[in-house]
N, C-alpha and C. Protein backbone atom coordinates (compact mmCIF):
# COMPACT_ATOMS: atom_id res chain seq x y z
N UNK A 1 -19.29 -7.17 8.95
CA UNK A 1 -19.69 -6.69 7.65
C UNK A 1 -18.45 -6.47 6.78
N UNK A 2 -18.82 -6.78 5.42
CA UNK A 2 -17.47 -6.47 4.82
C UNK A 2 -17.33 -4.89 4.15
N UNK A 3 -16.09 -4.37 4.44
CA UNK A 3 -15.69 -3.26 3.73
C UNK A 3 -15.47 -3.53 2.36
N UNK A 4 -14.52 -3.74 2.04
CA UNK A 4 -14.22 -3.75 0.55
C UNK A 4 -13.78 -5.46 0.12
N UNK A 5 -13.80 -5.78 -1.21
CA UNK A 5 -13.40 -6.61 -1.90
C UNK A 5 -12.14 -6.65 -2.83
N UNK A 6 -11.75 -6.99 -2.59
CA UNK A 6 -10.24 -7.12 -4.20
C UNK A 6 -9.84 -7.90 -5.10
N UNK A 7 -10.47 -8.51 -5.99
CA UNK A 7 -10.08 -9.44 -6.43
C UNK A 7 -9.03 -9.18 -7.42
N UNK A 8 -7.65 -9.69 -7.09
CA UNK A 8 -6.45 -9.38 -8.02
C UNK A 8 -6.27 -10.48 -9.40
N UNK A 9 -6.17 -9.52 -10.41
CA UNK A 9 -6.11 -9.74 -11.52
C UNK A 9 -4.52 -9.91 -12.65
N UNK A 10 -4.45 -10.65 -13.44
CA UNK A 10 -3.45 -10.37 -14.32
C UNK A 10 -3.40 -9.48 -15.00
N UNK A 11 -2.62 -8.97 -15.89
CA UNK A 11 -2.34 -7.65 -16.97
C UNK A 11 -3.60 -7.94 -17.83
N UNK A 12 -4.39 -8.78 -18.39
CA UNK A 12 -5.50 -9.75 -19.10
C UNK A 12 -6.64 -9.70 -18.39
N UNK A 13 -6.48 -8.51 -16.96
CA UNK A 13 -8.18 -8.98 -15.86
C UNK A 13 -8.52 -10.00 -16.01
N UNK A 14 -7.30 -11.16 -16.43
CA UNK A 14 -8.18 -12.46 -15.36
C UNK A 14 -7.74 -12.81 -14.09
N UNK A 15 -8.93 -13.18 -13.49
CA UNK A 15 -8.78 -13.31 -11.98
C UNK A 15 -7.58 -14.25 -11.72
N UNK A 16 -6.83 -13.98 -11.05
CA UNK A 16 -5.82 -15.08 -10.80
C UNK A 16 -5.93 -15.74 -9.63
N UNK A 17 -7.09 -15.82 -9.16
CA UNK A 17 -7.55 -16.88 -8.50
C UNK A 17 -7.79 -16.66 -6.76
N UNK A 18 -7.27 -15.19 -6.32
CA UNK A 18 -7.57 -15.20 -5.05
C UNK A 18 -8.22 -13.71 -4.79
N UNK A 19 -8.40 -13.18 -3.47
CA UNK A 19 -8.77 -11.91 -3.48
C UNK A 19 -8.37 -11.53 -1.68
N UNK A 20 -8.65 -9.96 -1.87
CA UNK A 20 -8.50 -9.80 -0.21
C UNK A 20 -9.84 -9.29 0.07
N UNK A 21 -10.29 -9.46 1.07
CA UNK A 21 -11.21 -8.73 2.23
C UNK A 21 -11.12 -7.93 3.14
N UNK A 22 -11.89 -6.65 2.56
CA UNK A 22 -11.61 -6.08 4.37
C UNK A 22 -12.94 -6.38 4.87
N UNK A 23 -12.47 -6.64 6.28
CA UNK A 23 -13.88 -6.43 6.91
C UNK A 23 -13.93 -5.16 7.98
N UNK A 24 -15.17 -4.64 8.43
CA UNK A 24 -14.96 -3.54 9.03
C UNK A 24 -14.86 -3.87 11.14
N UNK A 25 -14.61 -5.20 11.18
CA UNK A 25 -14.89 -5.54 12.55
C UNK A 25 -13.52 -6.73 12.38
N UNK A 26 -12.52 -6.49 13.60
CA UNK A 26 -11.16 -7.63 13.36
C UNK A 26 -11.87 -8.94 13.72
N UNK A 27 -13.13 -8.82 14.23
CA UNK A 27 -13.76 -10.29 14.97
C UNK A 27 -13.94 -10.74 13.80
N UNK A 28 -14.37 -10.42 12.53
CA UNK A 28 -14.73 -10.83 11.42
C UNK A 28 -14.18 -11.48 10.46
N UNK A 29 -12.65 -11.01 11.18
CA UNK A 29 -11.52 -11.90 9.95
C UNK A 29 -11.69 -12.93 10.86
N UNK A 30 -12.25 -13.60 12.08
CA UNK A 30 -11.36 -14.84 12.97
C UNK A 30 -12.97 -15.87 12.32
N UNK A 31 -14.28 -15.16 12.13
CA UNK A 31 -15.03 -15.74 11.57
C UNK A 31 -15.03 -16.39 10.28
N UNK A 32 -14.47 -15.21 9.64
CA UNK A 32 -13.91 -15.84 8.03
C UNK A 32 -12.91 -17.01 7.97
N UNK A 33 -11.93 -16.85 8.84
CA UNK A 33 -11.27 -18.07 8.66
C UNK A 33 -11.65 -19.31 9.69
N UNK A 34 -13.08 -19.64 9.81
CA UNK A 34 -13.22 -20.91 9.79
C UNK A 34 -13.92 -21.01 8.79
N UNK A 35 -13.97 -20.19 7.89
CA UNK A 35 -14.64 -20.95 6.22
C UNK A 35 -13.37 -21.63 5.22
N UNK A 36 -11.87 -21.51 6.00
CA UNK A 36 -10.83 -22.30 5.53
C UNK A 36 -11.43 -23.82 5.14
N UNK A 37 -11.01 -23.95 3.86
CA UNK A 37 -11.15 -25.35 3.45
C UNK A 37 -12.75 -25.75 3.03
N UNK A 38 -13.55 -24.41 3.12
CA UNK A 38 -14.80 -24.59 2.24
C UNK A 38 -15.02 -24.52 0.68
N UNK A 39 -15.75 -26.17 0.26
CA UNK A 39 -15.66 -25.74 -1.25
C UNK A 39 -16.25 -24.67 -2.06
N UNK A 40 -16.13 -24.13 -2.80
CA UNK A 40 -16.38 -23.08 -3.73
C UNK A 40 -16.41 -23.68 -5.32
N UNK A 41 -17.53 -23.77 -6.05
CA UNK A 41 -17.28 -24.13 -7.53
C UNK A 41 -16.46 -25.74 -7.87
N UNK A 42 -16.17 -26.68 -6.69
CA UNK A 42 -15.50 -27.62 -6.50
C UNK A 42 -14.26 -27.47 -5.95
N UNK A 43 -14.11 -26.29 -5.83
CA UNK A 43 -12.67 -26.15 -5.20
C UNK A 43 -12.33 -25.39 -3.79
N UNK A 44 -12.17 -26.60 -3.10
CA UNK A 44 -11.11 -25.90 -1.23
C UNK A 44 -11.01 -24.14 -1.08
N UNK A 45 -11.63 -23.49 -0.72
CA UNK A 45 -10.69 -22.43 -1.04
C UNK A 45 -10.01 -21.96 0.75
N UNK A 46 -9.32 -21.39 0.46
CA UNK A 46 -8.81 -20.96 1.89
C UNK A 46 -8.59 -19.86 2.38
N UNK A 47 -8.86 -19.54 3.55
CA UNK A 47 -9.53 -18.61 4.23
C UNK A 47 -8.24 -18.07 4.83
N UNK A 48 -7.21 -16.78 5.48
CA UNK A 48 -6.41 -17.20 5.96
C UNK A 48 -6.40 -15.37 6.29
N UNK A 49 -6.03 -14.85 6.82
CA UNK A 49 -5.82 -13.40 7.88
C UNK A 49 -4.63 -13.22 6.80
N UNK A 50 -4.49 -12.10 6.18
CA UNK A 50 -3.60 -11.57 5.37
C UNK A 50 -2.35 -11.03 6.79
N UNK A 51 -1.50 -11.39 6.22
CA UNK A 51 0.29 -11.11 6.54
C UNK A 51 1.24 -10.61 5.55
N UNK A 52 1.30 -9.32 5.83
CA UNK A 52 2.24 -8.75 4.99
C UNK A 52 3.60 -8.86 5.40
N UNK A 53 4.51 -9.36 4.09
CA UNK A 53 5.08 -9.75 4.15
C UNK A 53 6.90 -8.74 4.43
N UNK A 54 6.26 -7.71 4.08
CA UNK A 54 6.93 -6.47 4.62
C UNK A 54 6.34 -5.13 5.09
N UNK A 55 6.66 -4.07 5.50
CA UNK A 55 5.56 -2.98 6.46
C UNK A 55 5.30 -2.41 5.03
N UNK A 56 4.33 -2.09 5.22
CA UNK A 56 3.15 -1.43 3.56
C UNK A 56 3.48 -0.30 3.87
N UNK A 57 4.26 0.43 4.87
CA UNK A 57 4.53 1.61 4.51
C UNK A 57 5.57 2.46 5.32
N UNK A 58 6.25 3.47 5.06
CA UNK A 58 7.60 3.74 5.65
C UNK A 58 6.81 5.07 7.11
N UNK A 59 6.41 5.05 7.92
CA UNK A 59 6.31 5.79 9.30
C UNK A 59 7.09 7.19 9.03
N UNK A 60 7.92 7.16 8.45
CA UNK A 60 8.75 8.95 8.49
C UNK A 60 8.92 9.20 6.83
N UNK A 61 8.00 8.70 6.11
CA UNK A 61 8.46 8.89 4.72
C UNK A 61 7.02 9.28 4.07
N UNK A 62 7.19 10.19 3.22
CA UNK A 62 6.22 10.83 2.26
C UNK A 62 6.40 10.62 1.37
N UNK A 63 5.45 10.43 0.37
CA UNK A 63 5.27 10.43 -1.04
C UNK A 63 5.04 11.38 -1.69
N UNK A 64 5.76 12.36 -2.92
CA UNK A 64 5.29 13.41 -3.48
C UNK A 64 5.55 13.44 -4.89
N UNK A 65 4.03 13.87 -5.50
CA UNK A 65 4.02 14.13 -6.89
C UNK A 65 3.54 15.51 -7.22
N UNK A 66 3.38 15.51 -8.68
CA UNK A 66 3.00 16.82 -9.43
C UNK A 66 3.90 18.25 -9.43
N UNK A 67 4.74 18.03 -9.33
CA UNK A 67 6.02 19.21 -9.48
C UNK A 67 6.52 18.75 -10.93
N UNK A 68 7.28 19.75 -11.66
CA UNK A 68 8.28 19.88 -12.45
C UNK A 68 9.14 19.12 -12.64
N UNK A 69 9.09 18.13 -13.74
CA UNK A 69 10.61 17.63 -13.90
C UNK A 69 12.51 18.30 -13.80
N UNK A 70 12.38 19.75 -13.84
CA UNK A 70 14.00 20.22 -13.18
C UNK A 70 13.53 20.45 -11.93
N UNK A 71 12.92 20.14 -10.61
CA UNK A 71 12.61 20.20 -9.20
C UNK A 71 14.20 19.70 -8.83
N UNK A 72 14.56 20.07 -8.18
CA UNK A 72 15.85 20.05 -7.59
C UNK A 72 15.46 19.18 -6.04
N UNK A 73 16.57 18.48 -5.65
CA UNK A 73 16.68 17.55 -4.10
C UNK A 73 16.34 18.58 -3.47
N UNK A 74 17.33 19.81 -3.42
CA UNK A 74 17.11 21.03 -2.35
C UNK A 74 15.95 21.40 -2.96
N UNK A 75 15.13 22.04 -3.92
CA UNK A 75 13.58 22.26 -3.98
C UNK A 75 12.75 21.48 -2.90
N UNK A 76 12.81 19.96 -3.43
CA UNK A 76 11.87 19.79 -2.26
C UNK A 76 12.19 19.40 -0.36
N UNK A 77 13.52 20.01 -0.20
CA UNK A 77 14.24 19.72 0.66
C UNK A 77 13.58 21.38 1.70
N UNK A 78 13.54 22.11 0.78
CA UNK A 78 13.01 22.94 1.26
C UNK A 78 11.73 23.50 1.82
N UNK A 79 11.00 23.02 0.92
CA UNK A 79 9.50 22.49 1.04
C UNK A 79 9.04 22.24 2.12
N UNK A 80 9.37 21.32 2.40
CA UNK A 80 9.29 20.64 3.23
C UNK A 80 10.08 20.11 5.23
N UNK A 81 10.89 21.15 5.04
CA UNK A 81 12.51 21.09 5.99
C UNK A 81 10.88 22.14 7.60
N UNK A 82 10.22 22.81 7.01
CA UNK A 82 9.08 23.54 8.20
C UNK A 82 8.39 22.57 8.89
N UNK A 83 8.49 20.89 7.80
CA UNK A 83 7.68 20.18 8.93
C UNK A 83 8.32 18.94 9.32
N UNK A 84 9.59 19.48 9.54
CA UNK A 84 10.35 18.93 10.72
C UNK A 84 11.58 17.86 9.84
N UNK A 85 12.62 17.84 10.09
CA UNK A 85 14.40 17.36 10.15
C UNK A 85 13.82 16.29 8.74
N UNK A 86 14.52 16.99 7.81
CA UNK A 86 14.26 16.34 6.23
C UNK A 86 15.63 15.11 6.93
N UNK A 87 15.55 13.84 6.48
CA UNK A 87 17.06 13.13 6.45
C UNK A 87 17.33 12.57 5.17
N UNK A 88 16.33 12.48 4.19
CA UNK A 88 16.82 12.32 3.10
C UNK A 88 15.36 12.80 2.16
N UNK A 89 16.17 12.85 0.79
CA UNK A 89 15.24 12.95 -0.53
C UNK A 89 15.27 12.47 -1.57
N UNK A 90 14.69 11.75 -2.22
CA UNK A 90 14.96 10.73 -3.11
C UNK A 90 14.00 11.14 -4.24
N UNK A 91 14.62 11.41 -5.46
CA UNK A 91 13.74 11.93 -6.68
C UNK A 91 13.52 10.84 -8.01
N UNK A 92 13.04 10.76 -8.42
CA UNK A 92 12.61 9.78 -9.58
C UNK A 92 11.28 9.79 -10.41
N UNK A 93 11.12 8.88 -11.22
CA UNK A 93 9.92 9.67 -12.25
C UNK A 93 9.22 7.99 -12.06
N UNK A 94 8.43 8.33 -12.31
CA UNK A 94 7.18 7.38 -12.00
C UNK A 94 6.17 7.22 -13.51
N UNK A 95 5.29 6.47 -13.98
CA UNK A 95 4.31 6.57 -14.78
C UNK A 95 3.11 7.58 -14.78
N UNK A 96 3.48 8.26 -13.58
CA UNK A 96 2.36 9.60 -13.67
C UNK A 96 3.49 10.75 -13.71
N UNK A 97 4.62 10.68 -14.08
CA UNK A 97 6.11 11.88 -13.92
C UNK A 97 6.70 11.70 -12.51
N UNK A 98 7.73 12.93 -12.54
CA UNK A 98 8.57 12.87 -11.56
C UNK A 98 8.25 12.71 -9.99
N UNK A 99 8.40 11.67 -9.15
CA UNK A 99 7.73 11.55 -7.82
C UNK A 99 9.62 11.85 -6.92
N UNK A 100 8.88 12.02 -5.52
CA UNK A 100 9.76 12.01 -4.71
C UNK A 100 8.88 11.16 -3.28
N UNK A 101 10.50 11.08 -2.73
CA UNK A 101 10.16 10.00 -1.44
C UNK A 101 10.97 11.29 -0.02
N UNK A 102 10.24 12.03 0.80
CA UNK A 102 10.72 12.75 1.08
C UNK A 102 10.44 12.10 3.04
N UNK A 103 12.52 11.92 3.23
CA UNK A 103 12.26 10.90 4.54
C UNK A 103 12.65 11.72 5.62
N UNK A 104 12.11 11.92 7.00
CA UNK A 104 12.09 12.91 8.05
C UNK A 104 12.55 12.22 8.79
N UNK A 105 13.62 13.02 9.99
CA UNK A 105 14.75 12.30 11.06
C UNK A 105 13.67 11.77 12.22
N UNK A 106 12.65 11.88 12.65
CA UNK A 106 11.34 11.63 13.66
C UNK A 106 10.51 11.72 13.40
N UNK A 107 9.68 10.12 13.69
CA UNK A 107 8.64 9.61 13.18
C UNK A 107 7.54 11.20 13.65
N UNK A 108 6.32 11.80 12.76
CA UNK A 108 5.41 12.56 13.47
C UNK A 108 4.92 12.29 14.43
């Protein structure tokens, strides 16, 4: 069964021509891709098990928003130091304000 759909778009929401699938069963992606090379609208489309092309996400690293733009490194160094060996903190502002990337010496 499928979980979700994605079809990725340009800045213009037009479809740019591909999409992802989740499905909620891994047997389901090995089904989907023998619909590789089925036409669609006249066109091949291809079926193929998504591979990311780098890890989608850092194992000892947090993401944090909604604080104060003067939040200090040590502010959220502190914060945060109770749930276990801060090794770094990285502050910057984002399109929703100031975010931080707050990275711990051992994975949880």
């Amino acid at each position: 069964a499928i979980e979700d759909i994605r079809v990725v778009r340009d800045f213009l929401k037009r479809s740019k021509g591909y999409a992802y699938i989740d499905f909620k069963a891994a047997e389901a992606v090995q089904e989907a891709e023998k619909l590789d090379g089925t036409m669609i609208h006249g066109r091949a489309c291809k079926a193929k098990q998504s591979k990311p092309t780098q890890t989608l996400y850092e194992p000892r690293t947090v993401f944090v928003r909604g604080f104060v733009a003067d939040t200090t490194v040590e502010d959220i160094r502190r914060l945060f130091e109770p749930c276990g060996k801060v090794a770094d903190v990285r502050l910057g502002t984002g399109k929703k304000g100031p975010q931080a990337y707050v990275e711990f010496a051992e994975e949880a």
